[in-house]
PDB file of N, CA and C in Angstrom:
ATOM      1  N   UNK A   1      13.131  12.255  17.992  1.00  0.00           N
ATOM      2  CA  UNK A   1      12.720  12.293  16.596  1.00  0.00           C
ATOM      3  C   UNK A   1      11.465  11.441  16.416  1.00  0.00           C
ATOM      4  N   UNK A   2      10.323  11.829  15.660  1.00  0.00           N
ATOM      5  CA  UNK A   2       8.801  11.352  15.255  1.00  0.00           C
ATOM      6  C   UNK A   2       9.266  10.219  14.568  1.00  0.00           C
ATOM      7  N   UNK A   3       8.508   9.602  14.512  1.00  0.00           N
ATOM      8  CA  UNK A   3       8.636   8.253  12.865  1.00  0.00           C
ATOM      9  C   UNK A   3       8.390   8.861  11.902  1.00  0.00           C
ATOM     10  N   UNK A   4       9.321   8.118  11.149  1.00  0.00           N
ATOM     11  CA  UNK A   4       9.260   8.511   9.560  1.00  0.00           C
ATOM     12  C   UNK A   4       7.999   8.767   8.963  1.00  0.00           C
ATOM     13  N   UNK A   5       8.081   9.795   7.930  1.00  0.00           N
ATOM     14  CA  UNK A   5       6.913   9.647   7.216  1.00  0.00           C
ATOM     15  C   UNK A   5       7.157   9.084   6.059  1.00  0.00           C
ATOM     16  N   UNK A   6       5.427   8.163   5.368  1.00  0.00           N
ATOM     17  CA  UNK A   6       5.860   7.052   4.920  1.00  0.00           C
ATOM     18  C   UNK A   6       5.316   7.823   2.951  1.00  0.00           C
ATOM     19  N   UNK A   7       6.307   7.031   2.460  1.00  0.00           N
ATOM     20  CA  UNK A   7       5.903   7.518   0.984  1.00  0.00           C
ATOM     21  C   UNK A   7       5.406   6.919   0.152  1.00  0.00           C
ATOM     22  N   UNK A   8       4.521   6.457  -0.506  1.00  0.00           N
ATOM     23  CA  UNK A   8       3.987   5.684  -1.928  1.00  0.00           C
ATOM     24  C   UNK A   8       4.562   5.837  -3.085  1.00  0.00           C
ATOM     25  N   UNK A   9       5.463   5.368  -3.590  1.00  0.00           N
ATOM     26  CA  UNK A   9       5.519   5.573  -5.107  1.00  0.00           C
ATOM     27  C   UNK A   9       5.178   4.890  -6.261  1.00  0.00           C
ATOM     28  N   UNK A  10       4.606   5.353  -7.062  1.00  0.00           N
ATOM     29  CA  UNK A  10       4.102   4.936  -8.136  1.00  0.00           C
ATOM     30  C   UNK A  10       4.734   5.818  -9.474  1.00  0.00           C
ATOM     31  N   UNK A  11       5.004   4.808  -9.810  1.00  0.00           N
ATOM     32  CA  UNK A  11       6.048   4.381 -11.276  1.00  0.00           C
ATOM     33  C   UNK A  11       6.177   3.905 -12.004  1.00  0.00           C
ATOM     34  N   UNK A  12       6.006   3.620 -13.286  1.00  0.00           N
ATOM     35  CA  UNK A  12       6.153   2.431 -14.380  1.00  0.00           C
ATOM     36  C   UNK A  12       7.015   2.315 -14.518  1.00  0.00           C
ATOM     37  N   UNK A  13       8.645   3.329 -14.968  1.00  0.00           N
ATOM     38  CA  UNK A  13       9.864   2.716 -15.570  1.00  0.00           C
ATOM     39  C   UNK A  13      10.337   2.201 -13.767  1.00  0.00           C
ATOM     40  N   UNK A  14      11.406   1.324 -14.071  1.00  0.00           N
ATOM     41  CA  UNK A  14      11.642   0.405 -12.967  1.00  0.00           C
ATOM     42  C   UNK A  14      13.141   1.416 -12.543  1.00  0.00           C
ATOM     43  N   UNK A  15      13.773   2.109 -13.552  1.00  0.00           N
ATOM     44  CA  UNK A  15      15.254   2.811 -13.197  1.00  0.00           C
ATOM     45  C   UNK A  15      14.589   3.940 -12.211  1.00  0.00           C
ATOM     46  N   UNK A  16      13.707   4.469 -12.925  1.00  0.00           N
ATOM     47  CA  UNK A  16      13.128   5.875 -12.343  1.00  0.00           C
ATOM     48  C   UNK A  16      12.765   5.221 -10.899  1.00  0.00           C
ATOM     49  N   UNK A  17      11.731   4.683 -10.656  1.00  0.00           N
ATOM     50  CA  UNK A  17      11.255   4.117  -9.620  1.00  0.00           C
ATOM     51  C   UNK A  17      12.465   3.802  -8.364  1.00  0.00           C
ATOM     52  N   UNK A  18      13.276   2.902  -8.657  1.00  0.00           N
ATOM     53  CA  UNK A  18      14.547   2.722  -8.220  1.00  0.00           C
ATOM     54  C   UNK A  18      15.266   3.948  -7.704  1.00  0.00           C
ATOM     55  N   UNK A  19      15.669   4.719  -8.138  1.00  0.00           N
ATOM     56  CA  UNK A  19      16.330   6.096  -7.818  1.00  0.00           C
ATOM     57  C   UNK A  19      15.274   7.049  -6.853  1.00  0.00           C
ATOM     58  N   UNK A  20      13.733   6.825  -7.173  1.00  0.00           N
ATOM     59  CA  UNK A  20      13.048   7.943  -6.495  1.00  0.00           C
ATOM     60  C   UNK A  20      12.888   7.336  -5.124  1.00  0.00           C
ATOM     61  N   UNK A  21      12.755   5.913  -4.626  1.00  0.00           N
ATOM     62  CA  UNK A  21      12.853   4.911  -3.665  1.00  0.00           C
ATOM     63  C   UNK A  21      14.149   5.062  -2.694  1.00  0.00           C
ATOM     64  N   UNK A  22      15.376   5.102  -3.477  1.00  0.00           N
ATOM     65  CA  UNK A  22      16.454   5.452  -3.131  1.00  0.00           C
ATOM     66  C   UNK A  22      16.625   6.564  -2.744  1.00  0.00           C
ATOM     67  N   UNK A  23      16.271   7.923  -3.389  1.00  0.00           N
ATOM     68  CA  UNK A  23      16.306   8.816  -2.884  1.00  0.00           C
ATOM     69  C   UNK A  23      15.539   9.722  -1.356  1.00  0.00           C
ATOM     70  N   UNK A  24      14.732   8.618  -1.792  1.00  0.00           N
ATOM     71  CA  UNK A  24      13.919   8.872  -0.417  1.00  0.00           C
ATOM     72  C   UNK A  24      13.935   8.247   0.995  1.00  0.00           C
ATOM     73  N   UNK A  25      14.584   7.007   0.725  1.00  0.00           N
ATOM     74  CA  UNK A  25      15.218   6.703   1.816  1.00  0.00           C
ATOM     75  C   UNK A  25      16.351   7.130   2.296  1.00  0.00           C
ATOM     76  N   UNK A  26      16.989   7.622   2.013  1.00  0.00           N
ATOM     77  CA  UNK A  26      18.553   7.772   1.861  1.00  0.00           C
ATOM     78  C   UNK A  26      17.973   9.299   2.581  1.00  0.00           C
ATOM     79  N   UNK A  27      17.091   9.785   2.487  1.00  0.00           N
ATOM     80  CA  UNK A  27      16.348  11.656   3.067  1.00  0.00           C
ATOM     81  C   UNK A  27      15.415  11.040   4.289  1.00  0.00           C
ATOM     82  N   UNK A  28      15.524   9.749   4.585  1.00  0.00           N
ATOM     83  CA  UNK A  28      15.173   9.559   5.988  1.00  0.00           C
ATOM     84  C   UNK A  28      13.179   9.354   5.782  1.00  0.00           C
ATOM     85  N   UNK A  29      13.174   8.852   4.574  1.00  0.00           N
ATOM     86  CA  UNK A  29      11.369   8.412   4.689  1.00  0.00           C
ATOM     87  C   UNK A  29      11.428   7.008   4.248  1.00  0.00           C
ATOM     88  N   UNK A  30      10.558   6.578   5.027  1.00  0.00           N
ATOM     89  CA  UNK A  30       9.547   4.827   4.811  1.00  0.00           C
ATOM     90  C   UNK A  30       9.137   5.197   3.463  1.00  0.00           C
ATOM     91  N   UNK A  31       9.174   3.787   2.512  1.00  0.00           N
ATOM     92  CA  UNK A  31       8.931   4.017   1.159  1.00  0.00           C
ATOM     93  C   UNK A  31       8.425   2.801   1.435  1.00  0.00           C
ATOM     94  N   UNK A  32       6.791   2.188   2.273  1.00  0.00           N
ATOM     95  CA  UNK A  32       6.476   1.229   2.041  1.00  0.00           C
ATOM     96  C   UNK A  32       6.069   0.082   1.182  1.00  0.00           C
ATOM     97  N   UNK A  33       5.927   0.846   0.149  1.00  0.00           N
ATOM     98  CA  UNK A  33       5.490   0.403  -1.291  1.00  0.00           C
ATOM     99  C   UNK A  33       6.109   1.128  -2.802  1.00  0.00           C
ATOM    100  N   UNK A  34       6.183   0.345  -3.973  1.00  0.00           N
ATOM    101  CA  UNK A  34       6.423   1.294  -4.639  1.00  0.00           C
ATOM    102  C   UNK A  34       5.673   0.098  -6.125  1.00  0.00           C
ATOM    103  N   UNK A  35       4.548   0.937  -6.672  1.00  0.00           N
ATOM    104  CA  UNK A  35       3.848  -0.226  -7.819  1.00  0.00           C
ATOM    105  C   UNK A  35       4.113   0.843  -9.206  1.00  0.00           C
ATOM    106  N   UNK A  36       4.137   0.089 -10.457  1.00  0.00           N
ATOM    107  CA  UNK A  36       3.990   0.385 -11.935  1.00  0.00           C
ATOM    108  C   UNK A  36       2.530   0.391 -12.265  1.00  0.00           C
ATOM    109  N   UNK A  37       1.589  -0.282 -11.197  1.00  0.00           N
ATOM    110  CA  UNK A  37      -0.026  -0.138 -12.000  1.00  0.00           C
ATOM    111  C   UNK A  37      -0.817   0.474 -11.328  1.00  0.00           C
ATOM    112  N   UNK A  38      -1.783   1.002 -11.248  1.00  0.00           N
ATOM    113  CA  UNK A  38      -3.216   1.926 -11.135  1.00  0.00           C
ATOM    114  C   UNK A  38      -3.666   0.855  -9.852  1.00  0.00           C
ATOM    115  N   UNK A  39      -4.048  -0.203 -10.698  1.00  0.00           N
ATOM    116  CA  UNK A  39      -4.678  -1.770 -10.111  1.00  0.00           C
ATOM    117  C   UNK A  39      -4.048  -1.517  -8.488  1.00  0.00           C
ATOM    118  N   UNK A  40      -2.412  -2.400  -8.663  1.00  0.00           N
ATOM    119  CA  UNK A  40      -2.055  -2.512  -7.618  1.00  0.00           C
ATOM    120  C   UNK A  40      -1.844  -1.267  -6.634  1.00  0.00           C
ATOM    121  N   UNK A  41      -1.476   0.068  -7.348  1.00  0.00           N
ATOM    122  CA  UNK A  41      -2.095   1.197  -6.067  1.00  0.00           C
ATOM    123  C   UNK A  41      -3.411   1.071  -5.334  1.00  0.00           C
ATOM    124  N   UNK A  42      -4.402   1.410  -6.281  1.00  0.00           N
ATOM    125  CA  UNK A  42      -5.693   0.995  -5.563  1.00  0.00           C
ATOM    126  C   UNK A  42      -5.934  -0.103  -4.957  1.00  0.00           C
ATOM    127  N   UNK A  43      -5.278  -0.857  -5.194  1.00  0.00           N
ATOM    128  CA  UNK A  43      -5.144  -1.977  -3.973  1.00  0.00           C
ATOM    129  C   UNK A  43      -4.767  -2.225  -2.482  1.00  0.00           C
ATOM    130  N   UNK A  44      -3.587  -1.584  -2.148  1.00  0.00           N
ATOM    131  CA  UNK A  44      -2.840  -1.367  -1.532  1.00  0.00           C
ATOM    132  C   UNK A  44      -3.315   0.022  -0.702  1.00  0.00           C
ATOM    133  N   UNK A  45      -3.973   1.026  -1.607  1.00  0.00           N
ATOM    134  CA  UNK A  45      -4.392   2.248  -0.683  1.00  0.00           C
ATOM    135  C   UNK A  45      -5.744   1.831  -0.306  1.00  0.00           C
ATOM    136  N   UNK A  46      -6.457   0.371  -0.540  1.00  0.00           N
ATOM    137  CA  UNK A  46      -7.588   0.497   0.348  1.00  0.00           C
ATOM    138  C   UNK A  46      -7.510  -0.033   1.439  1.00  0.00           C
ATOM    139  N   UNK A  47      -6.396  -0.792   1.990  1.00  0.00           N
ATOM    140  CA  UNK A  47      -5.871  -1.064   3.277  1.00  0.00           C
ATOM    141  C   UNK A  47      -4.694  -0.266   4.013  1.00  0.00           C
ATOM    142  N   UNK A  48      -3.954   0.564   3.128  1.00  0.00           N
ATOM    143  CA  UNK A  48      -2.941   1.371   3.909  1.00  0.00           C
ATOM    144  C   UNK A  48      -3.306   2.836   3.623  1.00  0.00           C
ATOM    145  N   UNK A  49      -2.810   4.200   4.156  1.00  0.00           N
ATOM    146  CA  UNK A  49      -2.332   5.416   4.302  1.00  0.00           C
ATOM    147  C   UNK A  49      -1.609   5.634   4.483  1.00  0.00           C
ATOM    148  N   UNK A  50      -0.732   5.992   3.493  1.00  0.00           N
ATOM    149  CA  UNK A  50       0.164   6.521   3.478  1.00  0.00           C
ATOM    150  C   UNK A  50      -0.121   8.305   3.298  1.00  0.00           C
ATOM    151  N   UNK A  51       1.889   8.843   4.038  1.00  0.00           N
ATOM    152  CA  UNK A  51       1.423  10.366   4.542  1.00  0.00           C
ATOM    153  C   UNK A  51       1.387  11.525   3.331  1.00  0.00           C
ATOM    154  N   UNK A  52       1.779  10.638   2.201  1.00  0.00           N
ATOM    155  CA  UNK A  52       2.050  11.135   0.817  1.00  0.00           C
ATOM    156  C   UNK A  52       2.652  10.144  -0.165  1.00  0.00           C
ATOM    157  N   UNK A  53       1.890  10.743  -1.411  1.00  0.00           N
ATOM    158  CA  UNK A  53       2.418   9.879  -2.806  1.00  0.00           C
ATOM    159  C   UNK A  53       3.105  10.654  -3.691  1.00  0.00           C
ATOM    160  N   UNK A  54       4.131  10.375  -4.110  1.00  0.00           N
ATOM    161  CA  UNK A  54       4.536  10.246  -5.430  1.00  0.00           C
ATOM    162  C   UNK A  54       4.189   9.440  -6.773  1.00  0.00           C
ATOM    163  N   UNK A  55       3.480  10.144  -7.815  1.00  0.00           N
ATOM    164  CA  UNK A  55       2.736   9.942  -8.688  1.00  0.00           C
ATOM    165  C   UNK A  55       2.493  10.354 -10.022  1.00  0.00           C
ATOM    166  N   UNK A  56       2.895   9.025 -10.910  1.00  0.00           N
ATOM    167  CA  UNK A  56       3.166   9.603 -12.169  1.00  0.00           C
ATOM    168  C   UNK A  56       1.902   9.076 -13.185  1.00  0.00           C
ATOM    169  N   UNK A  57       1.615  10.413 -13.770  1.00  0.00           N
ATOM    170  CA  UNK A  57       0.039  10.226 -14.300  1.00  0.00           C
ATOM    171  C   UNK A  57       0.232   8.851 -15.248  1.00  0.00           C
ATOM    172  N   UNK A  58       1.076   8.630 -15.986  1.00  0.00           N
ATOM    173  CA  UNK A  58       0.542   6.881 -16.865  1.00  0.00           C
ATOM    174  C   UNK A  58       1.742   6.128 -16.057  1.00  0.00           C
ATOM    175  N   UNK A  59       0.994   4.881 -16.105  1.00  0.00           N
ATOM    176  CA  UNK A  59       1.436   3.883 -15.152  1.00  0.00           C
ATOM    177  C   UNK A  59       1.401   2.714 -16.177  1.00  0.00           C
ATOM    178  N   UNK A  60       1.682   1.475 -15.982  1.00  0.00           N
ATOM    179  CA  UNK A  60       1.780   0.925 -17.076  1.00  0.00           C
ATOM    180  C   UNK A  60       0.721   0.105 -17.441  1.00  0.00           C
ATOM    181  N   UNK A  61      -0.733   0.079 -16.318  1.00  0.00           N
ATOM    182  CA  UNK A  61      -2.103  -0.202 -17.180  1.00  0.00           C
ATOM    183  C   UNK A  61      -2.809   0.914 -17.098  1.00  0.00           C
ATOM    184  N   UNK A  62      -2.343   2.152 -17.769  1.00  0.00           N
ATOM    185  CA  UNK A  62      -3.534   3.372 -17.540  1.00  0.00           C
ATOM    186  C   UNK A  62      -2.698   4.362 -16.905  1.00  0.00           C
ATOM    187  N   UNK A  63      -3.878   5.472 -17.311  1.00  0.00           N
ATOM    188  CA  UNK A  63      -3.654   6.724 -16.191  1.00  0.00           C
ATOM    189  C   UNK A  63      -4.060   6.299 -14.763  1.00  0.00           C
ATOM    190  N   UNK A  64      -3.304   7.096 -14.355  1.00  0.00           N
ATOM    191  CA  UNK A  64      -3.379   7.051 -12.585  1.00  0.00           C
ATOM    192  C   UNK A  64      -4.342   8.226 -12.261  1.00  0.00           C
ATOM    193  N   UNK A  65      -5.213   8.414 -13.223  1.00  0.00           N
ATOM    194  CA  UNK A  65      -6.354   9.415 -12.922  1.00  0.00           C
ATOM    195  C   UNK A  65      -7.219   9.118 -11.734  1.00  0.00           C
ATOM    196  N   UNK A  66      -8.067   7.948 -11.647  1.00  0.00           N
ATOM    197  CA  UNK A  66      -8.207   7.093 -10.767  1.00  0.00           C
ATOM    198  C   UNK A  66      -7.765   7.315  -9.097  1.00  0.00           C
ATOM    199  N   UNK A  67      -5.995   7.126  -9.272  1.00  0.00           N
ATOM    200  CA  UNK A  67      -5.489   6.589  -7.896  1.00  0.00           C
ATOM    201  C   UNK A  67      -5.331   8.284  -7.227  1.00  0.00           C
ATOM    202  N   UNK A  68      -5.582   9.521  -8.594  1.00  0.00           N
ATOM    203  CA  UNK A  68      -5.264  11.061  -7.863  1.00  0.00           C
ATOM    204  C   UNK A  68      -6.853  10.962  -7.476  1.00  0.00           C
ATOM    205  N   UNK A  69      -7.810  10.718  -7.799  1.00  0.00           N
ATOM    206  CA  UNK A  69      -9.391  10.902  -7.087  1.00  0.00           C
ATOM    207  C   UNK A  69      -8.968  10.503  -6.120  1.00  0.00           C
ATOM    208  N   UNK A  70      -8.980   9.169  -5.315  1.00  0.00           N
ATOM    209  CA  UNK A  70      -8.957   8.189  -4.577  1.00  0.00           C
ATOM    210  C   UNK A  70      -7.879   9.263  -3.589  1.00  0.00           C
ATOM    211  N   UNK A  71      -6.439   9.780  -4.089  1.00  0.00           N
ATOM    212  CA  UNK A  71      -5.929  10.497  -2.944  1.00  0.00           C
ATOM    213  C   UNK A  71      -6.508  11.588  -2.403  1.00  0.00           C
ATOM    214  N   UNK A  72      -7.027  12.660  -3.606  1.00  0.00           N
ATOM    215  CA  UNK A  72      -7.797  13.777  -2.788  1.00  0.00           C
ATOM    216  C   UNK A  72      -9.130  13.583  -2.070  1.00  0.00           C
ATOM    217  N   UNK A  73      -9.840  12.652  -2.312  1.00  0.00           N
ATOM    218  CA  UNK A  73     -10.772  11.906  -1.475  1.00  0.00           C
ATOM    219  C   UNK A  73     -10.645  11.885  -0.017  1.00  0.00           C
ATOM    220  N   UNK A  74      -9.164  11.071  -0.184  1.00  0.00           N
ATOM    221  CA  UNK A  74      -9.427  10.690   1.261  1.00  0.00           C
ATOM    222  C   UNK A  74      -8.307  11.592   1.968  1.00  0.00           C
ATOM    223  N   UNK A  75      -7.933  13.357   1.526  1.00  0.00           N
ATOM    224  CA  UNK A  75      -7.029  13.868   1.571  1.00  0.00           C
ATOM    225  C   UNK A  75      -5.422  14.044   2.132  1.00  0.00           C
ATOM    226  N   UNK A  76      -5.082  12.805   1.120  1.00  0.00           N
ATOM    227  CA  UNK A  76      -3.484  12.241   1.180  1.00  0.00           C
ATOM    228  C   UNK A  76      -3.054  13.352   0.123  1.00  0.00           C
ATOM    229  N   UNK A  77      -2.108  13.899   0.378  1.00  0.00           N
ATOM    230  CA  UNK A  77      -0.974  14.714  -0.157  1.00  0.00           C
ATOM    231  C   UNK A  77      -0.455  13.904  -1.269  1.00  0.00           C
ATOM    232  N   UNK A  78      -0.277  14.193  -2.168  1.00  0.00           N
ATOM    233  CA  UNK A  78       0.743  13.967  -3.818  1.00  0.00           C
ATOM    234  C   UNK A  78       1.584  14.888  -4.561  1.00  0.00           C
ATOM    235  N   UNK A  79       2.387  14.265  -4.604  1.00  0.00           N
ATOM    236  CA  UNK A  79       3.267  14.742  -5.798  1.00  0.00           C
ATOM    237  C   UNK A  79       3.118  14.252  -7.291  1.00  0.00           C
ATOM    238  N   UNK A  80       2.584  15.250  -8.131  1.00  0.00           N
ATOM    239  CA  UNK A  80       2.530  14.685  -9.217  1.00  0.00           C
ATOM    240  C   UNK A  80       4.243  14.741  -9.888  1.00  0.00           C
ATOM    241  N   UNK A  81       4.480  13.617 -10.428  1.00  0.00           N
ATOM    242  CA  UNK A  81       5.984  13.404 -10.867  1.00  0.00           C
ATOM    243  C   UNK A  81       5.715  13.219 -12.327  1.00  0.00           C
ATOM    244  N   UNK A  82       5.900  13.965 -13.157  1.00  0.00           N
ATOM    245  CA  UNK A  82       5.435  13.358 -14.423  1.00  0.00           C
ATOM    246  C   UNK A  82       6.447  14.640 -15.564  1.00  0.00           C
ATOM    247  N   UNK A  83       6.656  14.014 -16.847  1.00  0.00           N
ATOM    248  CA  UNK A  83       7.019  15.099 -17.672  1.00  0.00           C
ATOM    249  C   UNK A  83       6.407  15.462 -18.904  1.00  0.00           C
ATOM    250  N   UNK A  84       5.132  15.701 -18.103  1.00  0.00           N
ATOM    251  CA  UNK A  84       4.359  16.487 -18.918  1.00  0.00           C
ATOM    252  C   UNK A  84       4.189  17.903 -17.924  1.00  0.00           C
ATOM    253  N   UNK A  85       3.832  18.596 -18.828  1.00  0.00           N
ATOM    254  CA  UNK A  85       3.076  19.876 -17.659  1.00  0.00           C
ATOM    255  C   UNK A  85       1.605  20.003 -17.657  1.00  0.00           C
ATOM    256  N   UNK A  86       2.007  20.756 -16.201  1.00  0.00           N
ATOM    257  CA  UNK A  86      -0.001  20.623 -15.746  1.00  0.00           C
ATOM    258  C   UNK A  86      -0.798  21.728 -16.466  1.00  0.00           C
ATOM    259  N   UNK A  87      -0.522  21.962 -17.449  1.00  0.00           N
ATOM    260  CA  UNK A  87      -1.374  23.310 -18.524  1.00  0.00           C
ATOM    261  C   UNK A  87      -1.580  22.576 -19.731  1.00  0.00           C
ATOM    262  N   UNK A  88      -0.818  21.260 -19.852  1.00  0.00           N
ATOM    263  CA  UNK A  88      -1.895  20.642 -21.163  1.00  0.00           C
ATOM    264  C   UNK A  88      -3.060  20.334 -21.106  1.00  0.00           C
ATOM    265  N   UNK A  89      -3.568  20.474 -22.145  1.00  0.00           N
ATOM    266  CA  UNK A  89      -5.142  20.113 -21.773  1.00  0.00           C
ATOM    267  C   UNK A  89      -5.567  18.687 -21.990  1.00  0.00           C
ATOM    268  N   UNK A  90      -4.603  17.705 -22.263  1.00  0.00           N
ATOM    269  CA  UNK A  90      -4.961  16.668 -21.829  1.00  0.00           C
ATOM    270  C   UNK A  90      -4.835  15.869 -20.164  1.00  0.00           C
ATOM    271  N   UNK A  91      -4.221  16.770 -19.743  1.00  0.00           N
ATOM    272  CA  UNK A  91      -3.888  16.526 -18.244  1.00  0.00           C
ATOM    273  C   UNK A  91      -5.457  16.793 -17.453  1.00  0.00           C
ATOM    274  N   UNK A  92      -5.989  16.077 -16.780  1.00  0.00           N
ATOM    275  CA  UNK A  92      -6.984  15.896 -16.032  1.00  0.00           C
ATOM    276  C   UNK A  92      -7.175  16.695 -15.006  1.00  0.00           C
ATOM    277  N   UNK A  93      -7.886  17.445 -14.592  1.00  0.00           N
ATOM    278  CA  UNK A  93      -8.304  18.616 -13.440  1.00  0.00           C
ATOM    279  C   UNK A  93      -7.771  17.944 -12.132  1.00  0.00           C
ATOM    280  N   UNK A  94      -7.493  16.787 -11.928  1.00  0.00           N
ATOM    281  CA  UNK A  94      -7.681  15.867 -10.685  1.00  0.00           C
ATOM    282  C   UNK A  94      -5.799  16.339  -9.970  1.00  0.00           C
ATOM    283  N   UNK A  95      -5.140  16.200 -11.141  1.00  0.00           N
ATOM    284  CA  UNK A  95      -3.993  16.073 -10.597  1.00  0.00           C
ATOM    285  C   UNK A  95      -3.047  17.561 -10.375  1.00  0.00           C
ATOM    286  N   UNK A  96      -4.435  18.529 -10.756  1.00  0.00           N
ATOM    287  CA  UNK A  96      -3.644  19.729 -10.519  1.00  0.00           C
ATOM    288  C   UNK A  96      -4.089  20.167  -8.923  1.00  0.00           C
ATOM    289  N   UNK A  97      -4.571  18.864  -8.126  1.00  0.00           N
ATOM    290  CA  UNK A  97      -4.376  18.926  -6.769  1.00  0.00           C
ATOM    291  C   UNK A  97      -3.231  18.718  -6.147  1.00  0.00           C
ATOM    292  N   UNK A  98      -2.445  18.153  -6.542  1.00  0.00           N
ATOM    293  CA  UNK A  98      -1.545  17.722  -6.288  1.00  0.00           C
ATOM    294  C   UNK A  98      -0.414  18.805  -6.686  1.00  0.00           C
ATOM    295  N   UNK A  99       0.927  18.827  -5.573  1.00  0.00           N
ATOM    296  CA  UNK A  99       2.183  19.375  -6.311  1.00  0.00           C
ATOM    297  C   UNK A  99       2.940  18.914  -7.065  1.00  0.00           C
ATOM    298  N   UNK A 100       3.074  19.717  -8.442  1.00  0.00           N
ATOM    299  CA  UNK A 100       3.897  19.483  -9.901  1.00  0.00           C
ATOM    300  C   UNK A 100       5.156  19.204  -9.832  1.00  0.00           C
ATOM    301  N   UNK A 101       5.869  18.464  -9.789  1.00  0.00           N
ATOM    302  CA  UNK A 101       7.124  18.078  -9.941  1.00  0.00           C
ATOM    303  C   UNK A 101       7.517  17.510 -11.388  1.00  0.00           C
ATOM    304  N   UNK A 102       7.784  17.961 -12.770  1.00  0.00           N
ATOM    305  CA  UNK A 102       8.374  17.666 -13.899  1.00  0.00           C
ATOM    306  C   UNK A 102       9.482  17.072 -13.575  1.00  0.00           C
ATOM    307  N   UNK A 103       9.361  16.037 -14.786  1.00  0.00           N
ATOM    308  CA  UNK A 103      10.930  14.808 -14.870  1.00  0.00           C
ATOM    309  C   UNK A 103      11.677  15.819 -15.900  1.00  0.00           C
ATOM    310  N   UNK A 104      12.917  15.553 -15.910  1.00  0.00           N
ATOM    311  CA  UNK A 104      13.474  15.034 -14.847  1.00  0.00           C
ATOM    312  C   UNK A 104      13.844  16.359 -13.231  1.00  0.00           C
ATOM    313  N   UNK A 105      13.737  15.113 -12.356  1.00  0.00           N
ATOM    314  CA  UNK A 105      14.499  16.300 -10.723  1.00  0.00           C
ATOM    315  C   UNK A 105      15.240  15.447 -10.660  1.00  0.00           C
ATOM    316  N   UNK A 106      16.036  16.273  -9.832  1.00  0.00           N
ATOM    317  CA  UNK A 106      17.191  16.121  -8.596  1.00  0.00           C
ATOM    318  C   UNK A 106      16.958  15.727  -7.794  1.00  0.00           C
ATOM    319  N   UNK A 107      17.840  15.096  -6.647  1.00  0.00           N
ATOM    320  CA  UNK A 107      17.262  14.764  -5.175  1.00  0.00           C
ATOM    321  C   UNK A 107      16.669  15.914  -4.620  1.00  0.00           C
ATOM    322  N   UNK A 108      17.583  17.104  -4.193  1.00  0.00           N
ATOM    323  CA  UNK A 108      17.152  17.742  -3.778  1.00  0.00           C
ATOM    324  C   UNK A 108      15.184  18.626  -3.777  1.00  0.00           C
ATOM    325  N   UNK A 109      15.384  18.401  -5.586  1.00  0.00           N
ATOM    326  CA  UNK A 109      13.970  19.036  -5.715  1.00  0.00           C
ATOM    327  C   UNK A 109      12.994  18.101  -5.354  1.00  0.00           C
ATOM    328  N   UNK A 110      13.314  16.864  -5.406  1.00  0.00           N
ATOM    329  CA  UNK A 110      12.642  15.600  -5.081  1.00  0.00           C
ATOM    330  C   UNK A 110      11.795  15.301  -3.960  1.00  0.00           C
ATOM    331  N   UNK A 111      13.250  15.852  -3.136  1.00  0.00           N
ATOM    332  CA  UNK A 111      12.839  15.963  -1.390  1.00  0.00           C
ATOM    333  C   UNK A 111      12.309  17.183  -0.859  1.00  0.00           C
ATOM    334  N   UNK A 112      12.619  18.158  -1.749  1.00  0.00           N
ATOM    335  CA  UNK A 112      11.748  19.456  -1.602  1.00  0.00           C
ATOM    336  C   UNK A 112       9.909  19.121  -1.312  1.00  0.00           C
ATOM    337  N   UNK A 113       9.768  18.857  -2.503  1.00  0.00           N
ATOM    338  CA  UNK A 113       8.467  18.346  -3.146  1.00  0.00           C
ATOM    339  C   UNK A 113       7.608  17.864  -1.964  1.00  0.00           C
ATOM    340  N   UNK A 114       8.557  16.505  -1.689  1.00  0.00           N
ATOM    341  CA  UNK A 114       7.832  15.646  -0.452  1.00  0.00           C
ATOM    342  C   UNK A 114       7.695  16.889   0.436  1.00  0.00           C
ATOM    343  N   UNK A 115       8.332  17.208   0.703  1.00  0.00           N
ATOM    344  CA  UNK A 115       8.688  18.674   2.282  1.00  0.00           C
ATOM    345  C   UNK A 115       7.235  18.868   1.996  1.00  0.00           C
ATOM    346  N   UNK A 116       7.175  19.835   1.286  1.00  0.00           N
ATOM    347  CA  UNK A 116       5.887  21.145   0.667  1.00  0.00           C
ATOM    348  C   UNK A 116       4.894  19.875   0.937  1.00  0.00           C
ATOM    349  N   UNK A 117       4.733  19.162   0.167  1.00  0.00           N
ATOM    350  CA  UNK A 117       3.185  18.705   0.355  1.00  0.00           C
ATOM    351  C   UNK A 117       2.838  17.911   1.500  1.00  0.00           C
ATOM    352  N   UNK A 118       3.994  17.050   2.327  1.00  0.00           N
ATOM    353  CA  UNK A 118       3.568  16.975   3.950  1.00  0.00           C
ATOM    354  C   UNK A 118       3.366  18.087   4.393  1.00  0.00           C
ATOM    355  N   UNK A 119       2.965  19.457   4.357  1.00  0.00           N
ATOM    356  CA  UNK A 119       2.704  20.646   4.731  1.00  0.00           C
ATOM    357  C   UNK A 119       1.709  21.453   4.170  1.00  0.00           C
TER     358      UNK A 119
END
């Protein structure tokens, strides 16, 4: 068996965060990090790569508009996790790079998600 692949999550509520962390370990992935701000993502992704993010467009200083440039840039895979949908028009062109995952999921769709976009 390969090494794990490793996941980023980014989250503001701390329950949500908690459960998506959990869930992803518990499905056999490294969840090296998991931040509530824009700041501390971009922090953290200018010294690490990770093989995919989970990513919810407001974070709790700002949109994570920002940290979706910064992933398709340097072309890291995302999951956008958010419950909004990607056809409002306040939703930013950036994150319809990314695969849509609406709150609330399941584990299963959760771990789906990750699947598809490591691929």
């Amino acid at each position: 068996m390969g090494p794990k692949r490793s996941v980023l999550v980014l989250e503001d509520e701390p329950i949500v965060a908690m459960d998506i962390e959990g869930i992803l370990k518990d499905a056999g992935y490294d969840v090296p990090a998991t931040f509530a701000s824009r700041a501390q993502a971009l922090d953290w992704l200018s010294a690490n790569t990770p093989d995919v993010v989970v990513l919810d467009i407001g974070l709790s200083d700002g949109s994570s508009i920002q940290v979706a440039k910064h992933l398709f840039a340097k072309a890291i895979p995302f999951v956008v996790f958010s419950g909004t949908s990607p056809l409002e028009p306040e939703v930013d062109s950036v994150f319809r790079n990314g695969l849509w995952l609406e709150k609330p999921a399941g584990t299963s769709r959760i771990v789906n998600a990750i699947e598809l976009a490591c691929f």
